[in-house]
Protein backbone atom coordinates (compact mmCIF):
# COMPACT_ATOMS: atom_id res chain seq x y z
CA UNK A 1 7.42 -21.60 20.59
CA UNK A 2 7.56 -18.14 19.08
CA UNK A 3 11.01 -16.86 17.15
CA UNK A 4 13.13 -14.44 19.05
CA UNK A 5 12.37 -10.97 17.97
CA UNK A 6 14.71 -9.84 14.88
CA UNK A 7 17.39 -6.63 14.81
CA UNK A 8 16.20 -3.74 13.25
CA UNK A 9 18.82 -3.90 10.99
CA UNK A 10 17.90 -7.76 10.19
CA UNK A 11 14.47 -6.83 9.92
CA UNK A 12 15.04 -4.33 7.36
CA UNK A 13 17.72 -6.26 4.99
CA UNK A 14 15.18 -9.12 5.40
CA UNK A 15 11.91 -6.95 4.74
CA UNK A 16 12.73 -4.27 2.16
CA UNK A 17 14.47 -4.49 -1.03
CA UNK A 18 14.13 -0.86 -2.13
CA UNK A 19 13.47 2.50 0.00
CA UNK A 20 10.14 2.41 -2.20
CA UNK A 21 8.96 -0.68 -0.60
CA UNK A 22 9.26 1.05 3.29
CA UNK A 23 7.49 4.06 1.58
CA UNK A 24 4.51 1.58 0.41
CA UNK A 25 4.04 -0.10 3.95
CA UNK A 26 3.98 3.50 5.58
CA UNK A 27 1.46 4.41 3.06
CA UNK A 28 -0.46 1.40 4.32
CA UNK A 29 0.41 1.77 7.77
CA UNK A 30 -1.21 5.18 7.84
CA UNK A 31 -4.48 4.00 6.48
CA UNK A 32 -7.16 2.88 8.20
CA UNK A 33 -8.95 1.20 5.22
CA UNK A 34 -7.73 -1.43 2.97
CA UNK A 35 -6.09 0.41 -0.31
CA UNK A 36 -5.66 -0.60 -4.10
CA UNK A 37 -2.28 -0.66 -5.89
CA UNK A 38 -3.99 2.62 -7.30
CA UNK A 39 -4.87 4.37 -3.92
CA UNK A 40 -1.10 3.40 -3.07
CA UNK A 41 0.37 5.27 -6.07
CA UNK A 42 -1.39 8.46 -5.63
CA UNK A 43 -0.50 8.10 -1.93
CA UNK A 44 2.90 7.59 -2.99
CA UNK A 45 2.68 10.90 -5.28
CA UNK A 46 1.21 12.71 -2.08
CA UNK A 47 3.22 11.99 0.70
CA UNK A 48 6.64 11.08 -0.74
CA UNK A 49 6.37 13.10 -3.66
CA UNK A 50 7.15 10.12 -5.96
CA UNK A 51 4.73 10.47 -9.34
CA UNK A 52 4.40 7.65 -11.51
CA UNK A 53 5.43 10.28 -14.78
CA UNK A 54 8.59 10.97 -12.93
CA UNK A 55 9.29 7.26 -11.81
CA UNK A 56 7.41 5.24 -14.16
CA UNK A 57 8.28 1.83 -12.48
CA UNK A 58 6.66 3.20 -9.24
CA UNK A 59 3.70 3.24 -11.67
CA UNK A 60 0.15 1.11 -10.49
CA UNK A 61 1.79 -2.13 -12.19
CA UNK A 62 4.95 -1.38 -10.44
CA UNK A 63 3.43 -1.14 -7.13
CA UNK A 64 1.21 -3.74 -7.47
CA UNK A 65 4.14 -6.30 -7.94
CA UNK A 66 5.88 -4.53 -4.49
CA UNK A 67 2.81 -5.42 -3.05
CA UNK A 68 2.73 -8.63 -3.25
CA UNK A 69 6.50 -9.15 -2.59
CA UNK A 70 5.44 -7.43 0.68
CA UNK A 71 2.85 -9.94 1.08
CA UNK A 72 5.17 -12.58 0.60
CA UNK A 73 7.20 -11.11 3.35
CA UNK A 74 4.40 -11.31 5.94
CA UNK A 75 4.07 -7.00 6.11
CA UNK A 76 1.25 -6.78 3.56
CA UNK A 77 -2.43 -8.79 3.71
CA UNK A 78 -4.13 -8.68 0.92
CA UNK A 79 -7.66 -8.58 0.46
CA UNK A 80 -10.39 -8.79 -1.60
CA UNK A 81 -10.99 -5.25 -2.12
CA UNK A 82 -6.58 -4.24 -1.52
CA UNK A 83 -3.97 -4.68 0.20
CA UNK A 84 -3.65 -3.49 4.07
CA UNK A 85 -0.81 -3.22 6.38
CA UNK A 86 0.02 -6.65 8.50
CA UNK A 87 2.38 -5.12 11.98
CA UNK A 88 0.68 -7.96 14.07
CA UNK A 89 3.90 -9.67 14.79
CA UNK A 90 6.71 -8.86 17.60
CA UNK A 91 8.76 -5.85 16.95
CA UNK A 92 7.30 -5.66 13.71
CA UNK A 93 5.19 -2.28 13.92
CA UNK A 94 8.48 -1.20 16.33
CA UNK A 95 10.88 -1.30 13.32
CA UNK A 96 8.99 0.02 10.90
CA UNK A 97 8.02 3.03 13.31
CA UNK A 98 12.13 3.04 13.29
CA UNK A 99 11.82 2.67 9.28
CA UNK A 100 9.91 5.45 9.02
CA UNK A 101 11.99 7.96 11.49
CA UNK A 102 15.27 6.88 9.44
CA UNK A 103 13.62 7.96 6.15
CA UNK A 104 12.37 11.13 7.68
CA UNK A 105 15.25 12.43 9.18
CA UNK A 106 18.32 9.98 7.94
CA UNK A 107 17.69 8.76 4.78
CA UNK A 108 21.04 7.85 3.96
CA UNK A 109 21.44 5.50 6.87
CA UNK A 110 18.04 3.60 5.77
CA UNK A 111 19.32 2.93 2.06
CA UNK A 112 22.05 2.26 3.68
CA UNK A 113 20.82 -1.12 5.43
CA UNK A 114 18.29 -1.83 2.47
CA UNK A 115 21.13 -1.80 -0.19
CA UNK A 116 23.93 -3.40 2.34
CA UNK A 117 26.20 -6.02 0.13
CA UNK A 118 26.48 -8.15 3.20
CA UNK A 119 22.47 -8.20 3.92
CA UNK A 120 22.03 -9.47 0.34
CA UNK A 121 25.16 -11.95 0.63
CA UNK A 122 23.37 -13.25 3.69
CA UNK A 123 19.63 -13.69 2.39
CA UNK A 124 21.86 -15.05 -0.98
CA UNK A 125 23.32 -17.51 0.86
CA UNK A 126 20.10 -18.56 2.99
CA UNK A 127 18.38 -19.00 -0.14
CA UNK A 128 20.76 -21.76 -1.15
CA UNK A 129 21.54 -23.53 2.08
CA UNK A 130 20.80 -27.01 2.15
């Protein structure tokens, strides 16, 4: 029996922790080819205009580590020569399409659900139910 397909808004508190990590899944997202933590920085640099010299802890390290907390949250596969998007799931590719439209044209309403006190209270409190 498959789960019932999430909220945007609960996929997204769920998902991201940082408007960096949707950047790094629409890096991957728009790749047709696997990419390493390196290919992802300068891609970063590129298209978002985020350089590691002006954000050091979006350096290769620092990306690396999102990665794998991505992976960890089922968006991410990672593979022997990088890391690749994962949007095989229901509504998955959906909201992140939505992602990416809200940090194009409404940024503030994106950070807004990534950063919401009551999205982390919730995941909080899931992580200590009994």
């Amino acid at each position: 029996m498959s789960q019932p397909e999430k909220s945007f808004e609960q996929f997204i508190a769920e998902s991201f922790d940082s408007e960096e990590a949707v950047m790094i899944v629409l890096v991957l997202r728009d790749s047709d080819v696997s990419l390493s933590a390196a290919h992802v920085a300068e891609r970063l640099e590129r298209d978002y205009g985020v350089a590691p010299e002006q954000s050091p802890r979006l350096g290769e390290k620092r990306v690396e580590l999102r990665l794998r907390d991505l992976a960890a949250r089922g968006l991410v596969d990672i593979l022997a020569d990088g890391y690749r998007y994962r949007g095989d799931e229901a509504g998955v590719d959906a909201h992140v399409v939505h992602a990416a439209e809200l940090l194009a044209a409404r940024r503030s309403d994106l950070n807004r659900l990534i950063y919401s006190t009551s999205a982390r209270a919730r995941r909080l409190a899931e992580a200590f139910r009994l």
